[in-house]
Protein backbone atom coordinates (compact mmCIF):
# COMPACT_ATOMS: atom_id res chain seq x y z
CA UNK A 1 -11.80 1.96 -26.14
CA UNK A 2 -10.82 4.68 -23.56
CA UNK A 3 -7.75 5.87 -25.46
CA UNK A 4 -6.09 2.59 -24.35
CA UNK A 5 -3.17 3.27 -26.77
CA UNK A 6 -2.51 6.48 -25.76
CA UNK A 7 -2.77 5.63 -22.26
CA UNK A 8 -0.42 2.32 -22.57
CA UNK A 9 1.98 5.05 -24.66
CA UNK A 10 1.69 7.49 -20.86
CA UNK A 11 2.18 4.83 -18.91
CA UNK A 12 5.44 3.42 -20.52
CA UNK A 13 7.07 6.34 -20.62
CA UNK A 14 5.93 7.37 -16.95
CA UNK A 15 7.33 4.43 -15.66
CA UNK A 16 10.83 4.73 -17.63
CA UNK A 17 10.92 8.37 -16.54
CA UNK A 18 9.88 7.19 -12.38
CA UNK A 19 13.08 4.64 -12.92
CA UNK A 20 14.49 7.18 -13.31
CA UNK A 21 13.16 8.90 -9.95
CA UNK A 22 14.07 5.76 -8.05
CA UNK A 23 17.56 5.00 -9.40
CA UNK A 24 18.90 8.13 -7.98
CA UNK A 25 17.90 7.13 -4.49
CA UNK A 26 18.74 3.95 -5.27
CA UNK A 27 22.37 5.34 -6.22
CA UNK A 28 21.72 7.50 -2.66
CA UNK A 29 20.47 4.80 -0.40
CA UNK A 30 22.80 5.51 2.49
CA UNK A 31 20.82 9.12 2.94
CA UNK A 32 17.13 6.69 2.28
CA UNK A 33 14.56 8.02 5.62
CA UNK A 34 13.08 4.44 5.72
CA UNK A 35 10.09 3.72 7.94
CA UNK A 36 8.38 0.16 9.09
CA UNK A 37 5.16 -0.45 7.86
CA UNK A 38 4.96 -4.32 9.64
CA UNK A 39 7.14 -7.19 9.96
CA UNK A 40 9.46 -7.08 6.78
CA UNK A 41 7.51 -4.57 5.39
CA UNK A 42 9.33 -1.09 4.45
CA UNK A 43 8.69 2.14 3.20
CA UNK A 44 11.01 4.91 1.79
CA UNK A 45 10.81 7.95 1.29
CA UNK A 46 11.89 7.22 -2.51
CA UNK A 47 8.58 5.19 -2.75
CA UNK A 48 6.62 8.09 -1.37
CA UNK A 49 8.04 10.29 -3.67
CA UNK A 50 7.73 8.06 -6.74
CA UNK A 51 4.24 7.44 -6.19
CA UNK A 52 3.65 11.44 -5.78
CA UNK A 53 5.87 11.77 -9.31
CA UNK A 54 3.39 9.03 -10.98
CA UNK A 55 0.53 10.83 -9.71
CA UNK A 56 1.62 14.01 -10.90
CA UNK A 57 1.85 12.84 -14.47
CA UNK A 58 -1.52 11.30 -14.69
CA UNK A 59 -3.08 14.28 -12.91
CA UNK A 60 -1.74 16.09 -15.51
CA UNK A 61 -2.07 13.88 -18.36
CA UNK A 62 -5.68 11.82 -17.49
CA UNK A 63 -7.35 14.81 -15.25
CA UNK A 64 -10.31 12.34 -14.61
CA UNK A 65 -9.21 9.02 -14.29
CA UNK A 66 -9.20 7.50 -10.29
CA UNK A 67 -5.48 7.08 -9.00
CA UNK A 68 -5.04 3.84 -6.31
CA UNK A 69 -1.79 3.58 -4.98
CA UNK A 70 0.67 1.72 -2.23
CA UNK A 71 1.91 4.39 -0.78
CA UNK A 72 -0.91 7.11 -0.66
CA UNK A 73 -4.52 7.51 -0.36
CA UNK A 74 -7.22 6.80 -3.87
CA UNK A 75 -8.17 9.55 -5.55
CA UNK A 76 -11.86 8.93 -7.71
CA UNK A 77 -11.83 10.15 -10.83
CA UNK A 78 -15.09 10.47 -12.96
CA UNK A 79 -13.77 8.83 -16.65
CA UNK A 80 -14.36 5.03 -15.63
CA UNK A 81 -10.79 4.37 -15.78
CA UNK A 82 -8.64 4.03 -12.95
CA UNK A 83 -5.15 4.05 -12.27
CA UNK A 84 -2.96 1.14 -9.71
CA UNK A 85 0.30 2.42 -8.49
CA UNK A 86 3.53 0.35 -7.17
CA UNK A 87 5.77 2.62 -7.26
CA UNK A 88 8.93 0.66 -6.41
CA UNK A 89 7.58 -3.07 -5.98
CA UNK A 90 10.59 -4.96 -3.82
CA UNK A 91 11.60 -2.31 -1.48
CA UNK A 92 13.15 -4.74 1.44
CA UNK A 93 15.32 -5.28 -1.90
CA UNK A 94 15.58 -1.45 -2.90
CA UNK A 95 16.96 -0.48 1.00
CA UNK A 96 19.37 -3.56 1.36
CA UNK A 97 21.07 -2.30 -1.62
CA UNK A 98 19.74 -5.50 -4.23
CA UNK A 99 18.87 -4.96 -7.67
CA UNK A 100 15.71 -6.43 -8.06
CA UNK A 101 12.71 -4.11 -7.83
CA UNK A 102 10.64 -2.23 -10.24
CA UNK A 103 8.35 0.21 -11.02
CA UNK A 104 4.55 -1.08 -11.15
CA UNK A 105 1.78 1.08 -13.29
CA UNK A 106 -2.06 -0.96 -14.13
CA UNK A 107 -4.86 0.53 -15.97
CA UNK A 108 -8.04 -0.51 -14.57
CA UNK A 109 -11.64 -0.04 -15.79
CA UNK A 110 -15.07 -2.30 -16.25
CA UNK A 111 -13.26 -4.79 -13.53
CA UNK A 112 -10.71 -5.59 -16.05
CA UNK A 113 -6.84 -4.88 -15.86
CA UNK A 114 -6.76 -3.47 -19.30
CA UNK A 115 -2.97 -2.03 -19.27
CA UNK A 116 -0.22 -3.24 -17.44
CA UNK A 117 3.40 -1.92 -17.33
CA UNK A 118 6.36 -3.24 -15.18
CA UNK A 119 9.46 -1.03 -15.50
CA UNK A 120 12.98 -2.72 -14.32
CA UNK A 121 15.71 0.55 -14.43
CA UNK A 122 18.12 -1.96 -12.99
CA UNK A 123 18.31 -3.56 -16.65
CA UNK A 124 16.37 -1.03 -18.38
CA UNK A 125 13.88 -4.14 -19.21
CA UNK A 126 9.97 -2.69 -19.86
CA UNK A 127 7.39 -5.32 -19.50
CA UNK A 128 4.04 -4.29 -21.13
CA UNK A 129 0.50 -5.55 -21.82
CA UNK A 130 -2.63 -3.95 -23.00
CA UNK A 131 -6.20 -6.57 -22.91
CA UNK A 132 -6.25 -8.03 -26.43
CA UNK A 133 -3.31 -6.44 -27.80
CA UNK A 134 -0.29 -9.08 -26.33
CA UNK A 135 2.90 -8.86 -24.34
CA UNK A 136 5.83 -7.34 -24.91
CA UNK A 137 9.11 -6.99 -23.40
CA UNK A 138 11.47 -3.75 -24.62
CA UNK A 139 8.91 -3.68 -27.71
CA UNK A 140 9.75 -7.36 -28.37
CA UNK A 141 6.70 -9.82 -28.23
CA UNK A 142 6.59 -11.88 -25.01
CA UNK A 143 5.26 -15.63 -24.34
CA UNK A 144 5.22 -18.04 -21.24
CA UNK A 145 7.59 -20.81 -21.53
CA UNK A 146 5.86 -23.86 -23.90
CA UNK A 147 6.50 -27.48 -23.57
CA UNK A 148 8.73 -27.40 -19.89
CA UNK A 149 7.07 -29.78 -17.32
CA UNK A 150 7.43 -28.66 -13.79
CA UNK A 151 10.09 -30.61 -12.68
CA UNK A 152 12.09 -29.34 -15.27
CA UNK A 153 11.93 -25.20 -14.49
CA UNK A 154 11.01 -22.74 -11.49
CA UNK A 155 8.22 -21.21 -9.62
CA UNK A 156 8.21 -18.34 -7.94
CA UNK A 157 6.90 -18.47 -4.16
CA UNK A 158 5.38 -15.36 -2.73
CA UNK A 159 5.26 -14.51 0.85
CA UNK A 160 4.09 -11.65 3.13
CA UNK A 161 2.82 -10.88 6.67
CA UNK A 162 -0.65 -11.01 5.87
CA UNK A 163 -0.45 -14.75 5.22
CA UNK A 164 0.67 -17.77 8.04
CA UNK A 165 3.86 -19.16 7.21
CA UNK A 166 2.77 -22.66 7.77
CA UNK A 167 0.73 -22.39 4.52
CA UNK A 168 3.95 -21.29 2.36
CA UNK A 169 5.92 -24.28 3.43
CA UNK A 170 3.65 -27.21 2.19
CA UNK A 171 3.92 -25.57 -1.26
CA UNK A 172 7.88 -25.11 -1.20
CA UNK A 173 8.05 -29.34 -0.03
CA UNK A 174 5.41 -29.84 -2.85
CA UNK A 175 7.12 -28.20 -5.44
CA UNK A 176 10.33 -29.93 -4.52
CA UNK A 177 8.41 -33.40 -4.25
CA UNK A 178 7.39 -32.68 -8.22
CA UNK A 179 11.18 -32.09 -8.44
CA UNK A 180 10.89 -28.51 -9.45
CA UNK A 181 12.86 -25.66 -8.23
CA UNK A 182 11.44 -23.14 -6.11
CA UNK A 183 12.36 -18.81 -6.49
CA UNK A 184 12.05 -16.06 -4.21
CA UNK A 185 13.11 -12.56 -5.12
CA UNK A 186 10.86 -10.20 -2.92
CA UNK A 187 8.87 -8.56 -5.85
CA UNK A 188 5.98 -10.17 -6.43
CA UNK A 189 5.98 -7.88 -9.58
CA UNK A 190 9.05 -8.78 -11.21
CA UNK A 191 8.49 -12.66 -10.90
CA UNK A 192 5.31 -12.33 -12.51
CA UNK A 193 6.70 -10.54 -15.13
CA UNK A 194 9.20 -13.26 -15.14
CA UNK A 195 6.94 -15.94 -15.78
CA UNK A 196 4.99 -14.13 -18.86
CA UNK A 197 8.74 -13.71 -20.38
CA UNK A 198 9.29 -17.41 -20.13
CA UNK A 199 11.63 -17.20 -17.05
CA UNK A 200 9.78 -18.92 -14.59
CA UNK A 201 6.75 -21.31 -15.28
CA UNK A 202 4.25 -19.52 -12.56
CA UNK A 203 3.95 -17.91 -9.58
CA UNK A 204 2.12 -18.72 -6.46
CA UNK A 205 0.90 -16.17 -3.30
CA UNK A 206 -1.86 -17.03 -0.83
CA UNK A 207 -2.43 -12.93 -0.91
CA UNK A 208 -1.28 -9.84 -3.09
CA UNK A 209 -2.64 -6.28 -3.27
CA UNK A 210 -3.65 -5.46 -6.61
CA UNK A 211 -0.74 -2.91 -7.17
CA UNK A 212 1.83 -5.76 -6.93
CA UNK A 213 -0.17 -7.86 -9.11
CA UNK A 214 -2.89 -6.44 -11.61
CA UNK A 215 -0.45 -5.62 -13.85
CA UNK A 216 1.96 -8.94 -13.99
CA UNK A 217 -1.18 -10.83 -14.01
CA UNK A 218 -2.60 -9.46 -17.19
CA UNK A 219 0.96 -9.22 -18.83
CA UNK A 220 1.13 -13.40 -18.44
CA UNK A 221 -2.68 -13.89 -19.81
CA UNK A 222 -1.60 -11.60 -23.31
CA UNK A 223 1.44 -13.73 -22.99
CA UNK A 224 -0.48 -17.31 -23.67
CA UNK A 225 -0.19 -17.73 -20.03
CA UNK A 226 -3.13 -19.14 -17.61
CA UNK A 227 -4.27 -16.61 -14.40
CA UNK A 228 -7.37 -16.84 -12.34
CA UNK A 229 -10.53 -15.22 -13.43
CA UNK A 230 -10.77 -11.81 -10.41
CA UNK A 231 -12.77 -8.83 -10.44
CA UNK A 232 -10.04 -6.12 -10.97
CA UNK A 233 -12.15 -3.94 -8.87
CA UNK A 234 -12.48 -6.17 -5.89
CA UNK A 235 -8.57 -6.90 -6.06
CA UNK A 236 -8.05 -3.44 -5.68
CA UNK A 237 -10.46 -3.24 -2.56
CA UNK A 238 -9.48 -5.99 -0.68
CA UNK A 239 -6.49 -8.10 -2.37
CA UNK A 240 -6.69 -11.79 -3.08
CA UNK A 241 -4.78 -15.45 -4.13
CA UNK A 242 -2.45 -15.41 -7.10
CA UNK A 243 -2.09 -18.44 -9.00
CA UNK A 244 -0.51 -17.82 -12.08
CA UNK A 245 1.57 -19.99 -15.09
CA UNK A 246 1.92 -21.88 -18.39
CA UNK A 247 -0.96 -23.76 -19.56
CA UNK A 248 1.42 -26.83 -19.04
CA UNK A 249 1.74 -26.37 -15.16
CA UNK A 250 -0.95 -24.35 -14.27
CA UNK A 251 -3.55 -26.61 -13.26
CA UNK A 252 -1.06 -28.50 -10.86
CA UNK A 253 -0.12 -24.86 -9.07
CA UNK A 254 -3.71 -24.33 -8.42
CA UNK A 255 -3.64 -27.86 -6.93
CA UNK A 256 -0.73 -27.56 -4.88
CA UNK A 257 -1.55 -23.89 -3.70
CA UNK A 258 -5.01 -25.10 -2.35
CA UNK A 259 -3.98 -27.85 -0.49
CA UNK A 260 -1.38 -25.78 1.09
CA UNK A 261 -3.31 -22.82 1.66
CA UNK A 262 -6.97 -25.16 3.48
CA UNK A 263 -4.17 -26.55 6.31
């Protein structure tokens, strides 16, 4: 199907190899041109020049395929397979000098997330799915946390400026009123990827773009997790809800994220 194994194979290794990219301006930060986007939203020239590096490599490697990214504008490609791009996902944590961001690389095509790779340099951890094929982390196999009731683990809270505050709060009070503990580490990305490793139990955020999610998503579904059903192509139009966690918890997420979110 599409050469998924090859491509899953390119996009491992592109995303080790942009760590890479990013770690030396990471390691460089102080010398970082860094530009406002929004409200608490940045850009760097080290995610410019990431994404351009990624792009590069499937130009080269997957002539046809369609290229959507953060950073730069989507390129059609004639195959039927398309390319997402985060190319350092948690860069309010990249400029401040905090070690949590990543590098963020989905394969797209029939409205289906059918590879997803999330690439942490900071503790050379590689988070990869491919659509029937399961989860792995560092080549290990992967699974959501079994058996842990909500008031005995963590979810992850997302939050940007495209959504009102007021409907992130509920959700923090309703998580603590289940008696669970609440996590926010600015990459929507890595906290997925957190929950499909067993970390966290799931992840809730009113709105993502597809490049900070397609990929985690996908990753926590091969991992025996529970995600919303989304057209992969309308997520990468227009964005949309993320409700995402164990089949223990999952149910009570969607629950608490819709009450929150129809204030």
């Amino acid at each position: 199907m599409l050469q998924l194994s090859e491509r899953k194979e390119f996009a491992v290794m592109t995303c080790q190899e942009a760590g890479k990219v990013a770690a030396e301006y990471f390691a460089n930060r102080d010398a970082l041109l860094v530009d406002q986007k929004g409200a608490q939203d940045w850009v760097s020239e080290a995610d410019r020049n990431v994404e351009t590096f990624i792009r590069d490599k499937i130009r080269d490697a997957w002539p046809e395929d369609g290229v959507f990214g953060e950073e730069h504008g989507a390129s059609k490609g004639t195959s039927g397979f398309d390319w997402v791009i985060d190319p350092i996902d948690g860069t309010t944590n990249f400029v401040n000098g905090i070690p949590a961001w990543t590098i963020v690389l989905a394969g797209v095509s029939n409205a289906q997330t059918q590879i997803g790779v999330i690439h942490d340099p900071n503790v050379d951890e590689s988070y990869v799915a491919v659509r029937g094929g399961g989860a792995t982390l560092n080549n290990a196999p992967m699974r959501v946390a079994s058996g842990v009731a909500l008031e005995e683990g963590t979810v992850a809270v997302g939050y940007s400026n495209r959504i009102e505050a007021r409907h992130v709060v509920p959700i923090i009070a309703d998580l603590i009123e289940h008696g669970a503990m609440f996590h926010r580490n600015a990459s929507g990305a890595l906290s997925l990827a957190y929950v499909a490793a067993g970390r966290l139990l799931g992840y809730v955020e009113e709105h993502m773009n597809a490049w900070d999610c397609l990929a985690g998503q996908l990753m926590i579904a091969e991992a025996g997790g529970r995600i919303e059903d989304q057209d992969a192509d309308a997520m990468i139009r227009n964005g949309g809800r993320v409700i995402a966690g164990t089949p223990d918890v999952f149910d009570t997420l969607r629950e608490i994220a819709e009450r929150a979110w129809k204030t």
